[in-house]
C-alpha atoms as a PDB file:
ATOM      1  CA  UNK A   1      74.356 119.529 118.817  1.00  0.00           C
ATOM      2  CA  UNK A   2      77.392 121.479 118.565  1.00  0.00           C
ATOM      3  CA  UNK A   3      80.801 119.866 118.509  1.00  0.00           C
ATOM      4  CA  UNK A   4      84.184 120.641 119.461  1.00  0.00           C
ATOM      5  CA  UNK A   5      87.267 118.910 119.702  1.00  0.00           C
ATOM      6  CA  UNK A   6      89.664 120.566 122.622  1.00  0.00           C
ATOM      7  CA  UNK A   7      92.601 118.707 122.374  1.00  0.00           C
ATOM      8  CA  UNK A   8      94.703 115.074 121.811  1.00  0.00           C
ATOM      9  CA  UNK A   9      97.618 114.084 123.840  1.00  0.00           C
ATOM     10  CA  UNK A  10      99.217 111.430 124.246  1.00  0.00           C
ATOM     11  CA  UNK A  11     102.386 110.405 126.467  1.00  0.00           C
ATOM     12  CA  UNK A  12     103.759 107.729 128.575  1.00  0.00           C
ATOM     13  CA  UNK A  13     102.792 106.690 131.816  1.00  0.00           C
ATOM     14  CA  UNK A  14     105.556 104.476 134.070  1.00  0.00           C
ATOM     15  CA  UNK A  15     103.771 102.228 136.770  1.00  0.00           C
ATOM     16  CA  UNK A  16     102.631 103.376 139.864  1.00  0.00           C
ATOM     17  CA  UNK A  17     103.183 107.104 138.295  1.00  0.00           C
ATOM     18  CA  UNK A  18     100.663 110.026 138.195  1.00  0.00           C
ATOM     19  CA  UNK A  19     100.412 112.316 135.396  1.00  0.00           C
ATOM     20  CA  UNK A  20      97.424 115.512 135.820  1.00  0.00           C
ATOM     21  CA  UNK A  21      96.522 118.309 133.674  1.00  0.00           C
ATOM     22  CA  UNK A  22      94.281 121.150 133.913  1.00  0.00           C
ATOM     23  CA  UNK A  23      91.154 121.978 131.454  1.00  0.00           C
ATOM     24  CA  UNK A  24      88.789 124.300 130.835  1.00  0.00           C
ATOM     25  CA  UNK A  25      85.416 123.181 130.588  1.00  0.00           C
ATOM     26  CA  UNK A  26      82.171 124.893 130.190  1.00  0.00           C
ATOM     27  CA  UNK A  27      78.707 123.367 132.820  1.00  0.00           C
ATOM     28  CA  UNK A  28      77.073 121.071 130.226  1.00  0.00           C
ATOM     29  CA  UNK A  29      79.844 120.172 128.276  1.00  0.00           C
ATOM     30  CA  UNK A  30      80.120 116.414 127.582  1.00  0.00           C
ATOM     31  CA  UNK A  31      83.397 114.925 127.867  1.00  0.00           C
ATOM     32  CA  UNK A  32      84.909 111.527 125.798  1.00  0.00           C
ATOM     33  CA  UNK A  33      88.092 110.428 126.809  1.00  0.00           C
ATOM     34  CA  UNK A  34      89.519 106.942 125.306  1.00  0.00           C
ATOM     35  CA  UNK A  35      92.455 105.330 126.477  1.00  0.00           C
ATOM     36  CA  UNK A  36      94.492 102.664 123.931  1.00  0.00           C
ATOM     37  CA  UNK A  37      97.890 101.423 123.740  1.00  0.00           C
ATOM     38  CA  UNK A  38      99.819 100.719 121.389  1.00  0.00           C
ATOM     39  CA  UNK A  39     100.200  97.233 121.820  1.00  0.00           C
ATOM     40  CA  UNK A  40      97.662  94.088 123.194  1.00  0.00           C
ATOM     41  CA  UNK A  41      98.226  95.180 127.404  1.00  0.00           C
ATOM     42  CA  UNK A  42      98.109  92.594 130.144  1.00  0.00           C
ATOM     43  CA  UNK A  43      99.281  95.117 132.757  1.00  0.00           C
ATOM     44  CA  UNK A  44      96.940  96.440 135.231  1.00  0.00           C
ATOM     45  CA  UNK A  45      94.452  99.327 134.277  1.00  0.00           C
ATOM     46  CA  UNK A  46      95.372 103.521 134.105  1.00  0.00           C
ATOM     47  CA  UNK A  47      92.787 104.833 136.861  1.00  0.00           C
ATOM     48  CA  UNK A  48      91.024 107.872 135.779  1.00  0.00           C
ATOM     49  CA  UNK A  49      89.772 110.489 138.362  1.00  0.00           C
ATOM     50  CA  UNK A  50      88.213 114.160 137.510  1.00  0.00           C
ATOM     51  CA  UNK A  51      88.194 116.964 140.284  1.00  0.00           C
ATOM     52  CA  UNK A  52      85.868 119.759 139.828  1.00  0.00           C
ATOM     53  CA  UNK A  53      87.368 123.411 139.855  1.00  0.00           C
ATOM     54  CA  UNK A  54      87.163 123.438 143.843  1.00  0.00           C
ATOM     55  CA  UNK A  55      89.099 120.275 143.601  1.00  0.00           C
ATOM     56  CA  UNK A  56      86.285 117.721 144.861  1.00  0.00           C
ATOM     57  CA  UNK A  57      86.678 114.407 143.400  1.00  0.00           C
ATOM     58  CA  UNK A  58      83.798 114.313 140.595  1.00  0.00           C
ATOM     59  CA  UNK A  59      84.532 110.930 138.931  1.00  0.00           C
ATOM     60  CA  UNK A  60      86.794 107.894 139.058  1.00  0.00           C
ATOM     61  CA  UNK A  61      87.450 105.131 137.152  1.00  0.00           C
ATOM     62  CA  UNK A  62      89.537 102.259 136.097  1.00  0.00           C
ATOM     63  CA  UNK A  63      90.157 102.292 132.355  1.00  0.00           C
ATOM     64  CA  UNK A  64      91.299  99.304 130.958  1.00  0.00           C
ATOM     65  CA  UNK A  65      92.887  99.086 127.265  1.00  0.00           C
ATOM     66  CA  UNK A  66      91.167  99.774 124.800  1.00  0.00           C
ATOM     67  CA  UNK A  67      88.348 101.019 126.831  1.00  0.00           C
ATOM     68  CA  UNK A  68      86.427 104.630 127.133  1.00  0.00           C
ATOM     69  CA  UNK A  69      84.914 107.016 129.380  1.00  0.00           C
ATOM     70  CA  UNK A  70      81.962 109.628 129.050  1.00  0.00           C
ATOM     71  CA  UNK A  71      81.361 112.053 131.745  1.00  0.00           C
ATOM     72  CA  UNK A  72      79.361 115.391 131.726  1.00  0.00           C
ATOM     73  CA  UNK A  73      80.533 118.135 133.569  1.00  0.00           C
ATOM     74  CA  UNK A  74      78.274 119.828 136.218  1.00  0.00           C
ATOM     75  CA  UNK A  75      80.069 122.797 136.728  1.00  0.00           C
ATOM     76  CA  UNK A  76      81.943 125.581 134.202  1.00  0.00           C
ATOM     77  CA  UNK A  77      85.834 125.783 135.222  1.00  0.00           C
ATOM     78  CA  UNK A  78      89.367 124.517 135.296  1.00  0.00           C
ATOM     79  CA  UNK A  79      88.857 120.509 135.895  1.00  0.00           C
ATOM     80  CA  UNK A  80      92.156 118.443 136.971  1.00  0.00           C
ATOM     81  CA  UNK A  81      92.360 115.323 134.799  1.00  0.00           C
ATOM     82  CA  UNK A  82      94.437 112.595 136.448  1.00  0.00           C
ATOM     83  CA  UNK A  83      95.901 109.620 135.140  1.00  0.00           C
ATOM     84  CA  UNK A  84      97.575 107.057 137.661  1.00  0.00           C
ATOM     85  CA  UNK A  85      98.994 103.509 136.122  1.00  0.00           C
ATOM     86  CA  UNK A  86      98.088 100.550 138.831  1.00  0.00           C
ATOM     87  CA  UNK A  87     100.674  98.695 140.538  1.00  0.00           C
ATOM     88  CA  UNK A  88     102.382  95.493 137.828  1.00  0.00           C
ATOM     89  CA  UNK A  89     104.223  93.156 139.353  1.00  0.00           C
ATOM     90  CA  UNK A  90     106.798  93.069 136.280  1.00  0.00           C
ATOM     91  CA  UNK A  91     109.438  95.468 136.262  1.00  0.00           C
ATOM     92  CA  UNK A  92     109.428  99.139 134.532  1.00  0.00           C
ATOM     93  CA  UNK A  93     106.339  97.831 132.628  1.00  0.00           C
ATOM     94  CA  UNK A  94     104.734 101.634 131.249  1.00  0.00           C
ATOM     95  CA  UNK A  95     101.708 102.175 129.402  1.00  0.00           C
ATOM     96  CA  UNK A  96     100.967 104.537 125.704  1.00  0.00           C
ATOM     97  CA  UNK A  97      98.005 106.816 126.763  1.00  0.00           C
ATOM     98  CA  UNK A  98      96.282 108.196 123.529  1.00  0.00           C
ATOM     99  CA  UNK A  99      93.255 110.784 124.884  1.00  0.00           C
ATOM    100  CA  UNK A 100      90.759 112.521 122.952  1.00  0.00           C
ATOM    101  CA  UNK A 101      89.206 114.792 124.655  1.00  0.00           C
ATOM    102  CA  UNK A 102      85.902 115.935 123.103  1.00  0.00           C
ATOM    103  CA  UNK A 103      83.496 118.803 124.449  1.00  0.00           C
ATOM    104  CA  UNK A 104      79.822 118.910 123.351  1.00  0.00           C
ATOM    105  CA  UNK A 105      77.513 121.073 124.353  1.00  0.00           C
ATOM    106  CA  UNK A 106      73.751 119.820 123.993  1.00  0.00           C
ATOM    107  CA  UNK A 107      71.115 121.722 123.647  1.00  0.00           C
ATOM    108  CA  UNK A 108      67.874 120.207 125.069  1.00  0.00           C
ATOM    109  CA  UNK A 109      64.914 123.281 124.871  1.00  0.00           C
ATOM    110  CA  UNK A 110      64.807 127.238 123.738  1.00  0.00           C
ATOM    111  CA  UNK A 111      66.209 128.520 126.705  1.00  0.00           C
ATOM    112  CA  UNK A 112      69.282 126.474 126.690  1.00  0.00           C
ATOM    113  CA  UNK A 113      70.305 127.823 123.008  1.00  0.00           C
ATOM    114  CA  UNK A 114      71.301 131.648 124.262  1.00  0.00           C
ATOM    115  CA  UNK A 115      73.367 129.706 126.786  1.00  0.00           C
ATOM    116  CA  UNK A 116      74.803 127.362 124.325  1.00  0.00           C
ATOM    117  CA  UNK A 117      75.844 129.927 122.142  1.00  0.00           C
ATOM    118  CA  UNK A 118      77.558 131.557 125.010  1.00  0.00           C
ATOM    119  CA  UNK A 119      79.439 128.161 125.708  1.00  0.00           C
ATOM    120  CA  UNK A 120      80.385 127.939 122.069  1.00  0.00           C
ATOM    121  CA  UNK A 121      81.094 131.398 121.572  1.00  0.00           C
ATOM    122  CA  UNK A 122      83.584 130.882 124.816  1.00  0.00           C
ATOM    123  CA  UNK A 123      85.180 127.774 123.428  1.00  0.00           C
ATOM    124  CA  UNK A 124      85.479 129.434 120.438  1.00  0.00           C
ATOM    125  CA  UNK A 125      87.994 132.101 121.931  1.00  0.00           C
ATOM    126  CA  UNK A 126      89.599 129.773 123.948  1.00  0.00           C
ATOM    127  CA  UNK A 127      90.661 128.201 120.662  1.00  0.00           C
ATOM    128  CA  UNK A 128      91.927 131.064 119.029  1.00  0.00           C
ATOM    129  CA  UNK A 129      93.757 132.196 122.118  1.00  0.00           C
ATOM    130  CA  UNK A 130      95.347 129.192 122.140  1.00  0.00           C
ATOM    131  CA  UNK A 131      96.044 129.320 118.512  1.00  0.00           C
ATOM    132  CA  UNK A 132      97.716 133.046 119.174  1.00  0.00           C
ATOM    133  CA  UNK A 133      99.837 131.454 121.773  1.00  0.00           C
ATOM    134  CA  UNK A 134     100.709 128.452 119.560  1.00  0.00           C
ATOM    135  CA  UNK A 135     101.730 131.316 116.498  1.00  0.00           C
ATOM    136  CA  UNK A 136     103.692 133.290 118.943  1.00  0.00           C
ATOM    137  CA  UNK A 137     105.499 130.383 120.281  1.00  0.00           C
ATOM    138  CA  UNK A 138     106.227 129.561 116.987  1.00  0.00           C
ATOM    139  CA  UNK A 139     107.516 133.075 116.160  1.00  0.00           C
ATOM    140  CA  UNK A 140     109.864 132.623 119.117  1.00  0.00           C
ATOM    141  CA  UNK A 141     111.310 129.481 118.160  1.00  0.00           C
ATOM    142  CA  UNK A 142     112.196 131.446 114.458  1.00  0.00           C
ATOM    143  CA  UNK A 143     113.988 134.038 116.211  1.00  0.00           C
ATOM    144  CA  UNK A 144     115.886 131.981 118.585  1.00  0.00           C
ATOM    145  CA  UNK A 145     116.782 129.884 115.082  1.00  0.00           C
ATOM    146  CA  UNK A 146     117.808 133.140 113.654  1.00  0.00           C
ATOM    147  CA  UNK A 147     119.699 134.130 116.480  1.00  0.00           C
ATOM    148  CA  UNK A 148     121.740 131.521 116.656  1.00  0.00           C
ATOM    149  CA  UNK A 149     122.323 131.332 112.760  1.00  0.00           C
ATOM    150  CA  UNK A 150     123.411 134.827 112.957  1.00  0.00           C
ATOM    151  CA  UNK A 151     126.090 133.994 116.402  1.00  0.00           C
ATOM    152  CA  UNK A 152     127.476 130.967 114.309  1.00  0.00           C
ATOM    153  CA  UNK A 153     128.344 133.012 110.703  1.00  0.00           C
ATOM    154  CA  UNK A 154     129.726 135.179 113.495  1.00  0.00           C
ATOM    155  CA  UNK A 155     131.968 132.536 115.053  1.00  0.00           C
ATOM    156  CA  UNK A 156     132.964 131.227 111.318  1.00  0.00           C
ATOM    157  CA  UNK A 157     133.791 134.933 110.037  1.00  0.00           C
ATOM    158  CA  UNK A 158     135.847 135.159 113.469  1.00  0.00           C
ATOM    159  CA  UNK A 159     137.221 132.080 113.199  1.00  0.00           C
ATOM    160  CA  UNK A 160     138.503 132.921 109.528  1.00  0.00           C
ATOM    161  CA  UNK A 161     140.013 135.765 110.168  1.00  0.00           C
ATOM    162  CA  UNK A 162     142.119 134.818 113.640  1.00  0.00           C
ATOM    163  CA  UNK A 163     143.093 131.682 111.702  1.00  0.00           C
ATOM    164  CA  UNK A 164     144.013 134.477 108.536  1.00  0.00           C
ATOM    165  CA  UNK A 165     145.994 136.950 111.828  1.00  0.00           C
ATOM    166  CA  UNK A 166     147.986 133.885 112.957  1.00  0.00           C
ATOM    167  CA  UNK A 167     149.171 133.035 109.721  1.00  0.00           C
ATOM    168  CA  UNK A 168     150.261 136.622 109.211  1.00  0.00           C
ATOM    169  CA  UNK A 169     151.530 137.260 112.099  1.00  0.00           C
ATOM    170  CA  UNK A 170     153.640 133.839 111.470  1.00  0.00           C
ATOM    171  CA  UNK A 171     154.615 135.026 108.278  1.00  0.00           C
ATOM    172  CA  UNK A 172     156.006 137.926 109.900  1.00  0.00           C
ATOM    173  CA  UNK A 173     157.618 136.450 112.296  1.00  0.00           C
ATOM    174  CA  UNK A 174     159.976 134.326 110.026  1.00  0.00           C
ATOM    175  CA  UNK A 175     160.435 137.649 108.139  1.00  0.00           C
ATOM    176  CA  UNK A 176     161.979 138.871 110.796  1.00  0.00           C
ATOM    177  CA  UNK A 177     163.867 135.933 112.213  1.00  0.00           C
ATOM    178  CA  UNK A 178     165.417 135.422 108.527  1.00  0.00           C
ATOM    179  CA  UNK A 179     166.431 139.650 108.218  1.00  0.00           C
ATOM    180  CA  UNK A 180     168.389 139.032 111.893  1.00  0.00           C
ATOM    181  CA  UNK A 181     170.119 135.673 110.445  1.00  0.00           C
ATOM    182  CA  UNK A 182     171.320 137.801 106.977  1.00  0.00           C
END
């Protein structure tokens, strides 16, 4: 069995609120998704619904704290994940989601290992594209830091030397002002 881990997210989910996300996942692929809070919940469950890449409802479910899911996909392509917090009648009650999502790819006989290594050998990519993204983000972020380090030594150096003008051209002034009064 070969394993991969795709991702972990976790955010917050207000009641009655929807929160989806796209994936990538190969036919095959096993998929273990957990949902937890942070605290003891008494609210009503997250439901849990998968669409297949033509967007046909695959699976749905109610996932109580504390509780997990495990769902193979039929089909290789981008599956919509969709999280939607039930109905509580207390007010602005929201809910910590904490997902793993975890792809395994099984091989059962012979034939299934050329495709397997294709699957892994795709996953494999996907996570250093994603890794290449994640670098050049980070890249980006440096030079927008550096950027703006550079504008504010500009702004100090300007401010220093219109502060170092004015005072001159103060000086001045009064030079002036006390030649006229001699």
């Amino acid at each position: 069995m070969l394993y991969f881990l795709s991702f972990q997210i976790e955010f917050k989910l207000q009641q009655g609120k929807t929160f989806c996300f796209d994936e990538d996942v190969p036919r095959g692929a096993k998929i273990y998704l957990t949902f937890g809070a942070s605290q003891l919940q008494t609210q009503p469950y997250v439901n849990f619904s998968l669409l297949e890449p033509d967007q046909t409802p695959n699976y749905q479910r109610g996932v109580n704290a504390n509780d997990s899911v495990s769902h193979t996909a039929f089909r290789s392509g981008i599956h919509k994940l969709c999280f939607t917090a039930a109905e509580s009648t207390q007010q602005n009650i929201s809910r910590d989601v904490f997902i793993e999502m975890e792809q395994t790819i099984v091989v059962h006989n012979f034939d299934d290992k050329f495709e397997a290594a294709n699957q892994a050998n795709l996953l494999s990519q996907a996570v250093i594209s994603e890794q290449d993204y994640a670098k050049e983000r980070v890249r980006e972020l440096e030079n927008a830091s550096q950027r703006m380090n550079r504008a504010m030594i500009f702004t100090v150096v300007f401010s220093i030397f219109a502060a170092w003008a004015t005072v001159l051209s103060q000086n001045s002034w009064l030079a002036v002002q006390i030649r006229k009064r001699m």
